[in-house]
PDB file of N, CA and C in Angstrom:
ATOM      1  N   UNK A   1      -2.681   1.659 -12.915  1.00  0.00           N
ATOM      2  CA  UNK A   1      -2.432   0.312 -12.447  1.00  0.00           C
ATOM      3  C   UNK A   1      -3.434   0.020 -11.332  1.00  0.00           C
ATOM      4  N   UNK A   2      -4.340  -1.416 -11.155  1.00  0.00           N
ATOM      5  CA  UNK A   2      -4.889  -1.511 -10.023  1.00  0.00           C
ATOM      6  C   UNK A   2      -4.522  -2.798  -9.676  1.00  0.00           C
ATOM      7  N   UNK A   3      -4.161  -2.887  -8.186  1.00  0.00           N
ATOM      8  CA  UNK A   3      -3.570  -4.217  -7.733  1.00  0.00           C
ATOM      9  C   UNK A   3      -5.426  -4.144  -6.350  1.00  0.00           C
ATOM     10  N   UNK A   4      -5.045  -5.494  -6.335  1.00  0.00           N
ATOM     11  CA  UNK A   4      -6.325  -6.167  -5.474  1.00  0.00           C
ATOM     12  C   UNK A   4      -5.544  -7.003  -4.130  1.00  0.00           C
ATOM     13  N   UNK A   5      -5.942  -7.008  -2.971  1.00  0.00           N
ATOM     14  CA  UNK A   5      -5.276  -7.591  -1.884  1.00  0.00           C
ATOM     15  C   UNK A   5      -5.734  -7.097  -0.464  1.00  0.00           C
ATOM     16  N   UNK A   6      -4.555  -7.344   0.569  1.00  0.00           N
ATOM     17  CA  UNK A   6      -4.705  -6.835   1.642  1.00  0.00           C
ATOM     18  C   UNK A   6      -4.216  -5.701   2.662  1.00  0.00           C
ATOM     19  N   UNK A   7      -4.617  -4.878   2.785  1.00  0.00           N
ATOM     20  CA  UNK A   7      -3.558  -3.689   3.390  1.00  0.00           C
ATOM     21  C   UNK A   7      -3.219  -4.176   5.006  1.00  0.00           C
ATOM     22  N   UNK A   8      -2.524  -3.576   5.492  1.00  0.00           N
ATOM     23  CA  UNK A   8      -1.245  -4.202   6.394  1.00  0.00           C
ATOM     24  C   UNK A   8      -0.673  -3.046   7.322  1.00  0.00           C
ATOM     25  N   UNK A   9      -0.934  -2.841   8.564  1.00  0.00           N
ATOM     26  CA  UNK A   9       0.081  -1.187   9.561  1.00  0.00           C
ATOM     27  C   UNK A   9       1.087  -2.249  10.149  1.00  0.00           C
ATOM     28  N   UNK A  10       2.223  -1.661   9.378  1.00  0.00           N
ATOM     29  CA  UNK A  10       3.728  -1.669  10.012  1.00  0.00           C
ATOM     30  C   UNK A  10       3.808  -0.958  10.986  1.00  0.00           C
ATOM     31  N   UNK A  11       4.435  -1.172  12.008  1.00  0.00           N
ATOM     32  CA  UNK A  11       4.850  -0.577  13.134  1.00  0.00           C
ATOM     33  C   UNK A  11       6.583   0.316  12.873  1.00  0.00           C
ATOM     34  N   UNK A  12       6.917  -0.621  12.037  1.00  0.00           N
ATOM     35  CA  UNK A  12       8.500  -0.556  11.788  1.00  0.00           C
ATOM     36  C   UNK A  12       8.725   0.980  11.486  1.00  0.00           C
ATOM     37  N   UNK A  13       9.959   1.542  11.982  1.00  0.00           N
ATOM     38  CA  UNK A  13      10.074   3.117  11.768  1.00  0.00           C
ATOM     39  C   UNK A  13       8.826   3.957  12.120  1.00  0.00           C
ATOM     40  N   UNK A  14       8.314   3.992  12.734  1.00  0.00           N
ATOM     41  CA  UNK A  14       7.250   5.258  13.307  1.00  0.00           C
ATOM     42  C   UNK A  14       6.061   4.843  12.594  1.00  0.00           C
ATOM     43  N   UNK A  15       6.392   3.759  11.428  1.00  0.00           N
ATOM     44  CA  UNK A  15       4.778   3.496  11.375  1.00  0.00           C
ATOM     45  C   UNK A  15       4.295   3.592  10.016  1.00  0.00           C
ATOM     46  N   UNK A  16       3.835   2.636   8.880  1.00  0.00           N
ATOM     47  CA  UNK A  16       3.528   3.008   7.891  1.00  0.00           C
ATOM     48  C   UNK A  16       2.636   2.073   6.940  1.00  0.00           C
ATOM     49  N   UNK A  17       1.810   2.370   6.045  1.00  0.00           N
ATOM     50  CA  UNK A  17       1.052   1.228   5.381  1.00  0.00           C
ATOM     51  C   UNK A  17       1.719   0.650   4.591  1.00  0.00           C
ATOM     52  N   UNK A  18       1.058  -0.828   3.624  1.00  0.00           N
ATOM     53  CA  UNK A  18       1.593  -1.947   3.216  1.00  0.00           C
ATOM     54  C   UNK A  18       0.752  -2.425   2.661  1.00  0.00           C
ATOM     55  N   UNK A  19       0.700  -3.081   1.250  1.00  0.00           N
ATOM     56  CA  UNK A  19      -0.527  -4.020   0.493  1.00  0.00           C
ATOM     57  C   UNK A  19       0.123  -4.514  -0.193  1.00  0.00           C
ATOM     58  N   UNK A  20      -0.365  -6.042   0.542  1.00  0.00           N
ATOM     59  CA  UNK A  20      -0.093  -7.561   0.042  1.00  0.00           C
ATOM     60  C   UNK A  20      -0.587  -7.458  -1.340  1.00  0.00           C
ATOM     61  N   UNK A  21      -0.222  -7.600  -2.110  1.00  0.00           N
ATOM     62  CA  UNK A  21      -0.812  -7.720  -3.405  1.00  0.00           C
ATOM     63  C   UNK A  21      -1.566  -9.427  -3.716  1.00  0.00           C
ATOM     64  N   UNK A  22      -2.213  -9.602  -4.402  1.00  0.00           N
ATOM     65  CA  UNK A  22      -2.744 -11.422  -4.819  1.00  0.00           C
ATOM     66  C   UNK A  22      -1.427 -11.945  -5.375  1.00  0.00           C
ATOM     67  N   UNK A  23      -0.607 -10.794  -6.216  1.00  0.00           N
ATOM     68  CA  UNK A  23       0.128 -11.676  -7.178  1.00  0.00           C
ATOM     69  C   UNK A  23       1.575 -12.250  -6.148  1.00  0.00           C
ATOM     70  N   UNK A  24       1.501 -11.737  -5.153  1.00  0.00           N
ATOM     71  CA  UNK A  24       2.591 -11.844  -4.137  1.00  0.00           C
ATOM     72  C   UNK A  24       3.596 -10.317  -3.756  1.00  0.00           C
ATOM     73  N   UNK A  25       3.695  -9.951  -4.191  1.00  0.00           N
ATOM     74  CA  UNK A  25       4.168  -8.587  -4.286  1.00  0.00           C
ATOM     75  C   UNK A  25       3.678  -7.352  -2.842  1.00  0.00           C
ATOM     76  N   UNK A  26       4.608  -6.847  -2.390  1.00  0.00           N
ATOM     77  CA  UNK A  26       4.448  -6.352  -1.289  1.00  0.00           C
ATOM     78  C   UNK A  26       4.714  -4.689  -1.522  1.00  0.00           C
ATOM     79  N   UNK A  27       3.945  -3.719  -1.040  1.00  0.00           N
ATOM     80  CA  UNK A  27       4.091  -1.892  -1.545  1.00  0.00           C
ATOM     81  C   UNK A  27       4.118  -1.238  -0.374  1.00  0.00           C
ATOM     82  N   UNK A  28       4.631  -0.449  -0.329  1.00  0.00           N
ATOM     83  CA  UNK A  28       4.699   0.589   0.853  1.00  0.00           C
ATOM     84  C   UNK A  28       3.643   1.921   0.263  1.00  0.00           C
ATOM     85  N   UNK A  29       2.608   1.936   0.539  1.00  0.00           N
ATOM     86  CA  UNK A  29       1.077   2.743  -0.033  1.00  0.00           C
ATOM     87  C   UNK A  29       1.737   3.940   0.650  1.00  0.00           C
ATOM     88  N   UNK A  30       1.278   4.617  -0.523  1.00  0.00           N
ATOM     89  CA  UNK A  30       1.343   6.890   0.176  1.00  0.00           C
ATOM     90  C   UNK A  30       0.335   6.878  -0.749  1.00  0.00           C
ATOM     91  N   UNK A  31      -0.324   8.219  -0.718  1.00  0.00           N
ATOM     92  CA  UNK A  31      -1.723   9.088  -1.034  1.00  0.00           C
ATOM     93  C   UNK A  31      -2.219   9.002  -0.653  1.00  0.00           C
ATOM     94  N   UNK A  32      -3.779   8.537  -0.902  1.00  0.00           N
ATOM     95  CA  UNK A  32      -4.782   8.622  -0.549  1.00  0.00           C
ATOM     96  C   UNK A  32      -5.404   7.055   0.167  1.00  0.00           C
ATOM     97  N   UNK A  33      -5.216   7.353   1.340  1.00  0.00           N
ATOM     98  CA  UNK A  33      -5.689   6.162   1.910  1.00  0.00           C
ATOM     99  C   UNK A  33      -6.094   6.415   3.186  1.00  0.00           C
ATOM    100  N   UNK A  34      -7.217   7.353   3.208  1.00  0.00           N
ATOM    101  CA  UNK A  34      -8.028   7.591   4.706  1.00  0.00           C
ATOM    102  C   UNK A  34      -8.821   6.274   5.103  1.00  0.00           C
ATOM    103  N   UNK A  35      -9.024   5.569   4.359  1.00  0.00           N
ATOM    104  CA  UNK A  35     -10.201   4.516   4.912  1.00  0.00           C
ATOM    105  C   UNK A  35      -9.302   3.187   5.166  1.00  0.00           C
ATOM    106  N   UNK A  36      -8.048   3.469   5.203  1.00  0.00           N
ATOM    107  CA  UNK A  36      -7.539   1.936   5.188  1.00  0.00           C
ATOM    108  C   UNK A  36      -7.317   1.132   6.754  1.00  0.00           C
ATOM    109  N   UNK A  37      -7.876   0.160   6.574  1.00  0.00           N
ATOM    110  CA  UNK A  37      -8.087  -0.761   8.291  1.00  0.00           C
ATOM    111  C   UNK A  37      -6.619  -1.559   7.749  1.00  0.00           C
ATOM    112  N   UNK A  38      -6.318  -2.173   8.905  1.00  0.00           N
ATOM    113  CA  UNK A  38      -5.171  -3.167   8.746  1.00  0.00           C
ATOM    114  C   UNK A  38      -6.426  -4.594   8.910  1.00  0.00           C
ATOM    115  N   UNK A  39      -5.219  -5.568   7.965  1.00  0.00           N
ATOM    116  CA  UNK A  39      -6.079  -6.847   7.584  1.00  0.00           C
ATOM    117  C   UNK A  39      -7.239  -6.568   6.455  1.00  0.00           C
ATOM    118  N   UNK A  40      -7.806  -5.576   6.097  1.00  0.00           N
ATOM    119  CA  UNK A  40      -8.823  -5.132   4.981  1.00  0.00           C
ATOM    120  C   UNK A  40      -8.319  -5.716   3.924  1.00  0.00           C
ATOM    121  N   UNK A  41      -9.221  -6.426   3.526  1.00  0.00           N
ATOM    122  CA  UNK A  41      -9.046  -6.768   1.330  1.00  0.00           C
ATOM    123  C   UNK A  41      -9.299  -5.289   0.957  1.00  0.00           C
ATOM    124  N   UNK A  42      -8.786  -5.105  -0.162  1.00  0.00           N
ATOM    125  CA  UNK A  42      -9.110  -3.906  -1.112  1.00  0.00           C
ATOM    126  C   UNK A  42      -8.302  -3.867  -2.540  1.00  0.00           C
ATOM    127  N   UNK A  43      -9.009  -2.817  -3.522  1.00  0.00           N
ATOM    128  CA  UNK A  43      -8.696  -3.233  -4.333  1.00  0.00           C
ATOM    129  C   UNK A  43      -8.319  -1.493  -4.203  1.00  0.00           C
ATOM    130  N   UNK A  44      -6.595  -0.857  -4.913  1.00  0.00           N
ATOM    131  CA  UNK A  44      -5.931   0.084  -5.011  1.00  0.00           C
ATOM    132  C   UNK A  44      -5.457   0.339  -6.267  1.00  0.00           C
ATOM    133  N   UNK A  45      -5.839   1.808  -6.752  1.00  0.00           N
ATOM    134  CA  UNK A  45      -5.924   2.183  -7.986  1.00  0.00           C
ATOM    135  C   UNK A  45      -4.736   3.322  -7.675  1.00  0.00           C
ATOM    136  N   UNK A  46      -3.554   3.392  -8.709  1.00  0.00           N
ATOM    137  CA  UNK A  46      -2.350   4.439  -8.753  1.00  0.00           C
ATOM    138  C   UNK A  46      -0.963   3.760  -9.571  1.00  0.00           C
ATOM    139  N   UNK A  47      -0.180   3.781  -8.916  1.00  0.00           N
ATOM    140  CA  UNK A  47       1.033   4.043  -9.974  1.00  0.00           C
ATOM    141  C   UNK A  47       2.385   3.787  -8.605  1.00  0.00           C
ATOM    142  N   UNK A  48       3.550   2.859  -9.207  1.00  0.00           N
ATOM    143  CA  UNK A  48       4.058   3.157  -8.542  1.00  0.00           C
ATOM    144  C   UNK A  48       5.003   3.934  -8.798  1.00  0.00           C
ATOM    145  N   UNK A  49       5.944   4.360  -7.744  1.00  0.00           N
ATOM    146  CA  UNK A  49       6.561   5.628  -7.906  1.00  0.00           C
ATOM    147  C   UNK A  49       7.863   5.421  -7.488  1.00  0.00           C
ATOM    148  N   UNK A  50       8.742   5.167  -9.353  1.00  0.00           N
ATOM    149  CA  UNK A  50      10.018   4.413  -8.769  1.00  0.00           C
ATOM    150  C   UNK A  50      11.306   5.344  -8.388  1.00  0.00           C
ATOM    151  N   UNK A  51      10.755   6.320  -8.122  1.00  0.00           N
ATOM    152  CA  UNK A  51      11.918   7.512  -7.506  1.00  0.00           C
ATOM    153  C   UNK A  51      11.600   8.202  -6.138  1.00  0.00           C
ATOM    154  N   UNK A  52      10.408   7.348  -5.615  1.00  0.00           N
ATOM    155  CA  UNK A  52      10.584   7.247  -4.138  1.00  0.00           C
ATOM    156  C   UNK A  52      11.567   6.631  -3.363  1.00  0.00           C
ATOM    157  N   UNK A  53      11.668   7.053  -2.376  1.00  0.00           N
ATOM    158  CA  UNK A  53      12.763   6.333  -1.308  1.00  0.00           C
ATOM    159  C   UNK A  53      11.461   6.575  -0.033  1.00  0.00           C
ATOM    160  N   UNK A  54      11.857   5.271   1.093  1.00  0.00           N
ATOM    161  CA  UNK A  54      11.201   5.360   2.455  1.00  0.00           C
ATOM    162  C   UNK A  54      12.287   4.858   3.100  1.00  0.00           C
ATOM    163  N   UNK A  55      11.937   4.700   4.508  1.00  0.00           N
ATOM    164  CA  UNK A  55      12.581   4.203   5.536  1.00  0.00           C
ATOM    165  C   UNK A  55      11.939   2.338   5.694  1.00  0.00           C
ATOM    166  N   UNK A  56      10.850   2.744   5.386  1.00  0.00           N
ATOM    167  CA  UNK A  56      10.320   1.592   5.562  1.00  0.00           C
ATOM    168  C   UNK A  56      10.430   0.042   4.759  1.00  0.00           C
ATOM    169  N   UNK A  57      11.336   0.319   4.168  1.00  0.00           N
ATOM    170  CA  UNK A  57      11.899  -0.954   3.359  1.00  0.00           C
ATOM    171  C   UNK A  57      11.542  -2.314   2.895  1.00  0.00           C
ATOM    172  N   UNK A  58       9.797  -2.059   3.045  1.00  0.00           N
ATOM    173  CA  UNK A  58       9.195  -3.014   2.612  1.00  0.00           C
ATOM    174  C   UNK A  58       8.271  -3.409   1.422  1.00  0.00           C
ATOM    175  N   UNK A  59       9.251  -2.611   0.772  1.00  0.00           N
ATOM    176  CA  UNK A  59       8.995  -2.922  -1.089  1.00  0.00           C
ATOM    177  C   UNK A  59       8.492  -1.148  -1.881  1.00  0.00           C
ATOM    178  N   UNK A  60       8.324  -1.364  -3.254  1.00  0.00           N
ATOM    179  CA  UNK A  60       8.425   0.050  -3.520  1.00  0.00           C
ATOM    180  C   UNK A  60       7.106   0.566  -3.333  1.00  0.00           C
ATOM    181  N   UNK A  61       7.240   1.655  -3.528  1.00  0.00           N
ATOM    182  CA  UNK A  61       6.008   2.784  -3.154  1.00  0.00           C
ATOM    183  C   UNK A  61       4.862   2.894  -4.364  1.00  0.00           C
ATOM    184  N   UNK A  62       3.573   2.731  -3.493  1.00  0.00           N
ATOM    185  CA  UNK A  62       2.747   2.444  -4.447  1.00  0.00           C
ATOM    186  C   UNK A  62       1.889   3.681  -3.931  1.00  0.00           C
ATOM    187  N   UNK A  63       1.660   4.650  -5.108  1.00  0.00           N
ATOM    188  CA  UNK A  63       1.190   6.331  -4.685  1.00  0.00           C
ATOM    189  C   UNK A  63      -0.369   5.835  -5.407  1.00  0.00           C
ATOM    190  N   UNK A  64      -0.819   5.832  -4.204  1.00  0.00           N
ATOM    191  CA  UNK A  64      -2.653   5.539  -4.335  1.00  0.00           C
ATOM    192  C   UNK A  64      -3.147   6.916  -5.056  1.00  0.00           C
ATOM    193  N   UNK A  65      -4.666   7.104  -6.093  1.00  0.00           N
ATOM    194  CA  UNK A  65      -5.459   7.569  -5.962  1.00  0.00           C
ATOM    195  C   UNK A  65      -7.023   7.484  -5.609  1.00  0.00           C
ATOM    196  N   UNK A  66      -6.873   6.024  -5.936  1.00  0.00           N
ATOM    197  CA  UNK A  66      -8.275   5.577  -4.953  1.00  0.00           C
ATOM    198  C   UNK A  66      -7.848   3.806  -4.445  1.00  0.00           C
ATOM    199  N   UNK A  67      -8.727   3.965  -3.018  1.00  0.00           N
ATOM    200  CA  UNK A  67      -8.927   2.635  -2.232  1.00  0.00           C
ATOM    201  C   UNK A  67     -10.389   2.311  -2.315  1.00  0.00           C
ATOM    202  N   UNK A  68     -10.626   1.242  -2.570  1.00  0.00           N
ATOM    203  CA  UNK A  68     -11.761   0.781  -2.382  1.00  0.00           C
ATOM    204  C   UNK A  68     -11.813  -0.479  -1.345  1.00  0.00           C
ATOM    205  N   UNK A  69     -12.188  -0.919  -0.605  1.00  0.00           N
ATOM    206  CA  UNK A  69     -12.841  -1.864   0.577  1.00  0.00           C
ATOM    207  C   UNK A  69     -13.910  -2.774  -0.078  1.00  0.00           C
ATOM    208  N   UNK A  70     -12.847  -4.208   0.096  1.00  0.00           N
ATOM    209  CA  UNK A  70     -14.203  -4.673  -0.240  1.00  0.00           C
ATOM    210  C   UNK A  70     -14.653  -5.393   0.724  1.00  0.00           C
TER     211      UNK A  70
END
């Protein structure tokens, strides 16, 4: 799956990433995401992962294997 948008640092619970998707849709990102700035467009390649649970409760978990910056 690749969604295109904006990544996002929550503060909420100790702290965690987030990508706005274009289509409206909001993910709580895990894997691979060393390069991610808050406010960055990017386009995120993975899967989401519907037998995650977070604290962070701001939509389901989207398990990156690649970020790209655009």
């Amino acid at each position: 799956m690749k969604l295109s948008g904006t990544i996002r640092r929550s503060d909420l619970e100790g702290g965690h990433w987030t990508f706005e998707a274009s289509d409206g849709k909001t993910y709580q990102l895990a894997g691979s995401i060393g390069a991610a700035k808050d406010g960055a467009k990017a386009s995120a390649e993975g899967e989401v992962d519907k037998n995650a649970m977070g604290i962070g409760m701001t939509g389901p978990t989207f398990k990156v294997s690649k970020l790209t910056l655009e």
